[in-house]
Protein backbone atom coordinates (compact mmCIF):
# COMPACT_ATOMS: atom_id res chain seq x y z
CA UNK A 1 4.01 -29.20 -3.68
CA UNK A 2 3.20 -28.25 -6.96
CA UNK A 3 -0.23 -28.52 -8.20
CA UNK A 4 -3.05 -27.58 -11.15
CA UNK A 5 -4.79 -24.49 -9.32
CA UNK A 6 -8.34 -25.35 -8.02
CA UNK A 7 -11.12 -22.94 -7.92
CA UNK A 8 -11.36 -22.95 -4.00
CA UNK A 9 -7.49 -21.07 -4.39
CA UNK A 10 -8.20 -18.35 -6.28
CA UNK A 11 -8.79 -15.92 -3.06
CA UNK A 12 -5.65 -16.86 -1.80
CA UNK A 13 -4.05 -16.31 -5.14
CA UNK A 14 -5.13 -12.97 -5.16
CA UNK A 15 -3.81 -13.07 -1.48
CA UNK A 16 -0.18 -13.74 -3.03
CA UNK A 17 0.05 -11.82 -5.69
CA UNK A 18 -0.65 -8.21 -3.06
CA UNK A 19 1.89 -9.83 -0.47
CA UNK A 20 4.60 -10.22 -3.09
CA UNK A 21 3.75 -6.74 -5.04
CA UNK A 22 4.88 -5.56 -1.91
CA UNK A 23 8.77 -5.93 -2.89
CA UNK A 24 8.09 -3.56 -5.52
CA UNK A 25 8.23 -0.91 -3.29
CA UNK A 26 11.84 -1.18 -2.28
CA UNK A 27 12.55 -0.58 -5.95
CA UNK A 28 10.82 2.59 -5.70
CA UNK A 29 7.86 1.51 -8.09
CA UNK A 30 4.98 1.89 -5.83
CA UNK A 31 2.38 2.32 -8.78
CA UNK A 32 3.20 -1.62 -9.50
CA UNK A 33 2.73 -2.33 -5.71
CA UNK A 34 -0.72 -0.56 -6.02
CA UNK A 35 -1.65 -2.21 -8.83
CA UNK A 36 -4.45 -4.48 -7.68
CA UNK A 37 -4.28 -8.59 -8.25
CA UNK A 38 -6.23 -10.42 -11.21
CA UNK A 39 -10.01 -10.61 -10.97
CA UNK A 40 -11.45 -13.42 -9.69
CA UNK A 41 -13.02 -14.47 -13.30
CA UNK A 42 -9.74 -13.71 -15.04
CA UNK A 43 -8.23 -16.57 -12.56
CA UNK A 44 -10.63 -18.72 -12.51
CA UNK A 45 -10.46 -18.50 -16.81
CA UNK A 46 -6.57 -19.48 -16.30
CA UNK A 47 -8.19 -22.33 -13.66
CA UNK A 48 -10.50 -24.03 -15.75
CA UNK A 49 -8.35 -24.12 -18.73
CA UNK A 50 -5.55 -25.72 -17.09
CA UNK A 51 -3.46 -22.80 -17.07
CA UNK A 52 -2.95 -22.07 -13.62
CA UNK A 53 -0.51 -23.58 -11.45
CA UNK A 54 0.23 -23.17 -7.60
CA UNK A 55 3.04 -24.04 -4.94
CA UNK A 56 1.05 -25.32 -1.87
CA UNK A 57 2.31 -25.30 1.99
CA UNK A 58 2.04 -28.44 4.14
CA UNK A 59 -1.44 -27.48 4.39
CA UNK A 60 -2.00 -27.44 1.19
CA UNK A 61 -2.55 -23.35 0.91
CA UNK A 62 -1.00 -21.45 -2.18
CA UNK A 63 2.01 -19.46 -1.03
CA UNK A 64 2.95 -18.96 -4.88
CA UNK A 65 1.14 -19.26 -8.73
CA UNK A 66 1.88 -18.96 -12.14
CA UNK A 67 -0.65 -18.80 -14.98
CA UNK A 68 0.28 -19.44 -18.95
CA UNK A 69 -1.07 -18.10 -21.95
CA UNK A 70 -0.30 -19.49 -25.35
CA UNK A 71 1.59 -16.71 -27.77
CA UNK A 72 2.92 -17.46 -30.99
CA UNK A 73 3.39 -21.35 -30.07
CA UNK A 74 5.28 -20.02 -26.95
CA UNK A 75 4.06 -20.81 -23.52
CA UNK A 76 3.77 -17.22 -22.60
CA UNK A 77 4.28 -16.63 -18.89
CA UNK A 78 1.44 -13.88 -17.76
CA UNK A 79 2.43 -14.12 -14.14
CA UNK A 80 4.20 -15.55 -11.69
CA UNK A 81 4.41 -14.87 -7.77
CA UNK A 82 5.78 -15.96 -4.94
CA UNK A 83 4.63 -14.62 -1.03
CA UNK A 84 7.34 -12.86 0.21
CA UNK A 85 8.01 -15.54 3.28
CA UNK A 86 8.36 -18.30 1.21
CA UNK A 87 10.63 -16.32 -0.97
CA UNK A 88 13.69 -18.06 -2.34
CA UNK A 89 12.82 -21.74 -1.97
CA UNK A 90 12.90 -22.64 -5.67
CA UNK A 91 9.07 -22.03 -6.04
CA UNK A 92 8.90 -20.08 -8.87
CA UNK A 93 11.59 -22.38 -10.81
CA UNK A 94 9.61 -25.09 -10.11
CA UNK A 95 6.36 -23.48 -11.04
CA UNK A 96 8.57 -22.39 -14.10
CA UNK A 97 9.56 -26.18 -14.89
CA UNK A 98 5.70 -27.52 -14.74
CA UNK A 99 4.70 -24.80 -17.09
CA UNK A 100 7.63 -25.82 -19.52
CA UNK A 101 6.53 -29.67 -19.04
CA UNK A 102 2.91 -28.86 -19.94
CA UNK A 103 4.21 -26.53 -22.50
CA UNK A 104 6.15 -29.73 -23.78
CA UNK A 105 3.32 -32.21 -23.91
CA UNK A 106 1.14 -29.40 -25.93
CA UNK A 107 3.87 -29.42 -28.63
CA UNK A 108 5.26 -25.86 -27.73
CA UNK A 109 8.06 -24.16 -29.37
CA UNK A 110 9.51 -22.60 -25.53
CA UNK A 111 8.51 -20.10 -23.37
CA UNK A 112 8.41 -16.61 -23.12
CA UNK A 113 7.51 -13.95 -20.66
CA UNK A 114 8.12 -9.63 -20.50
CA UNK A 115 9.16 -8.41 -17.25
CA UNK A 116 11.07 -4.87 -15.62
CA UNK A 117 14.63 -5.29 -17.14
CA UNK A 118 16.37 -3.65 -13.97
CA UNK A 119 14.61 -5.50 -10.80
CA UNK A 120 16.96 -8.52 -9.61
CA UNK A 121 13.91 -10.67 -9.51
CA UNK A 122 12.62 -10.32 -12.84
CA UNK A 123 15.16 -9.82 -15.19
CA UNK A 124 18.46 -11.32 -14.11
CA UNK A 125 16.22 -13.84 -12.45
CA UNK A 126 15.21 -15.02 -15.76
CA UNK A 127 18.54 -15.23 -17.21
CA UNK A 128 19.52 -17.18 -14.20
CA UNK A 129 16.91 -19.61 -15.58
CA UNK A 130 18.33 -19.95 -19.06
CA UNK A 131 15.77 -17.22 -20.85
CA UNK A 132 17.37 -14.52 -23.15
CA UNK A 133 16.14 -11.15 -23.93
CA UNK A 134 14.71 -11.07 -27.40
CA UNK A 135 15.29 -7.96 -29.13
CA UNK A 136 11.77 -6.12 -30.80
CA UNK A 137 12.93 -7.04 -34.24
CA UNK A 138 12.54 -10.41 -33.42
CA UNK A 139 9.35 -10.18 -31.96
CA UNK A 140 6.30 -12.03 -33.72
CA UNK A 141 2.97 -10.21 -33.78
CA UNK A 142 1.52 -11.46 -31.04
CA UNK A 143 3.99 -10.69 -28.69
CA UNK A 144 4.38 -6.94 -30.12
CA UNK A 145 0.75 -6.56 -29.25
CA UNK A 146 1.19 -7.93 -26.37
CA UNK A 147 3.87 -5.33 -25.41
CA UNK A 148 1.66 -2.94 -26.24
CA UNK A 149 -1.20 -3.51 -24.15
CA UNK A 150 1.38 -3.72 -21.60
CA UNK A 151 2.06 -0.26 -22.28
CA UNK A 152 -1.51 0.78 -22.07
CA UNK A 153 -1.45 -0.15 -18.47
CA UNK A 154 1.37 1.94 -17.75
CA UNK A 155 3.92 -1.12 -17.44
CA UNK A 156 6.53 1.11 -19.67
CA UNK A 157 7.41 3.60 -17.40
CA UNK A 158 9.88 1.39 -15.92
CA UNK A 159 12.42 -0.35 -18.94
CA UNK A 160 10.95 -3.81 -19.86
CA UNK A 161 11.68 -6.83 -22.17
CA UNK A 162 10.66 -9.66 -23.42
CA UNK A 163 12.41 -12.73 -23.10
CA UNK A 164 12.58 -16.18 -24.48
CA UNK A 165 13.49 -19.72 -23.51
CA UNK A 166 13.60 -22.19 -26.87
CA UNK A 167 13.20 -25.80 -26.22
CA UNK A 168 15.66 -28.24 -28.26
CA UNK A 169 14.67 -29.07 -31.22
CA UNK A 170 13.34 -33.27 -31.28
């Protein structure tokens, strides 16, 4: 089920985003599997501003979360996770589709997200789900500063883009 995160799942959101850095590994880019999860108040900003979504198990525990930020009237995707064991079950497309639904109501022009341009479940993933890589000339300003404090956490040393998905025009 998907669901609005509540503050009581922000441990286990934290819990979900080390299990699934894990995969990172087999890619060879340990320093992202190292990288520790948000802080607690960073979630539980994303949580009380409706930003924060999770996937919930029959007992109702997050096995998967996405948060939003808004960038340049894009729903910006800052993260999204699955746990490795409840890996491809369509939870991140459907954590994916509530952001774009919210996004929606709130009058957004799409969504965007950056991500490592040569890991099958970032990238290609992505495409999969309609986005398209947006080259840096086209990027507004926040997204280039975005980019760029990505860079000052050491994101760049693997090839990244950015990546947009436009909703239809009403």
């Amino acid at each position: 089920m998907i669901r609005e995160a509540r503050a009581s799942d922000l441990l286990k959101i934290r819990d979900v985003e080390v299990a699934a850095g894990e995969a990172f590994r087999l890619v060879g880019m340990d320093a992202i599997a190292d990288d520790p999860p948000p802080a607690l108040e960073t979630l539980a900003a994303y949580q009380q501003e409706g930003r924060a979504w999770v996937a919930s198990d029959a007992g109702d525990e997050p096995v998967a979360y996405l948060l939003i930020d808004v960038v340049d009237s894009f729903a910006h995707i800052a993260q999204v996770s699955v746990h490795p064991l409840m890996s491809r079950k369509a939870l991140g497309r459907q954590l994916i589709d509530t952001a774009a639904s919210w996004a929606t109501a709130r009058g957004l022009r799409g969504m965007t997200l950056t991500t490592f341009a040569n890991v099958p479940w970032n990238a290609p993933y992505y495409a999969r789900l309609g986005f398209r890589t947006v080259p840096e000339s086209e990027w507004p300003d926040g997204m280039g500063q975005m980019v760029q404090e990505e860079a000052a956490h050491g994101l760049d040393d693997w090839p990244r883009v950015v990546m947009k998905l436009e909703f239809p025009a009403k």
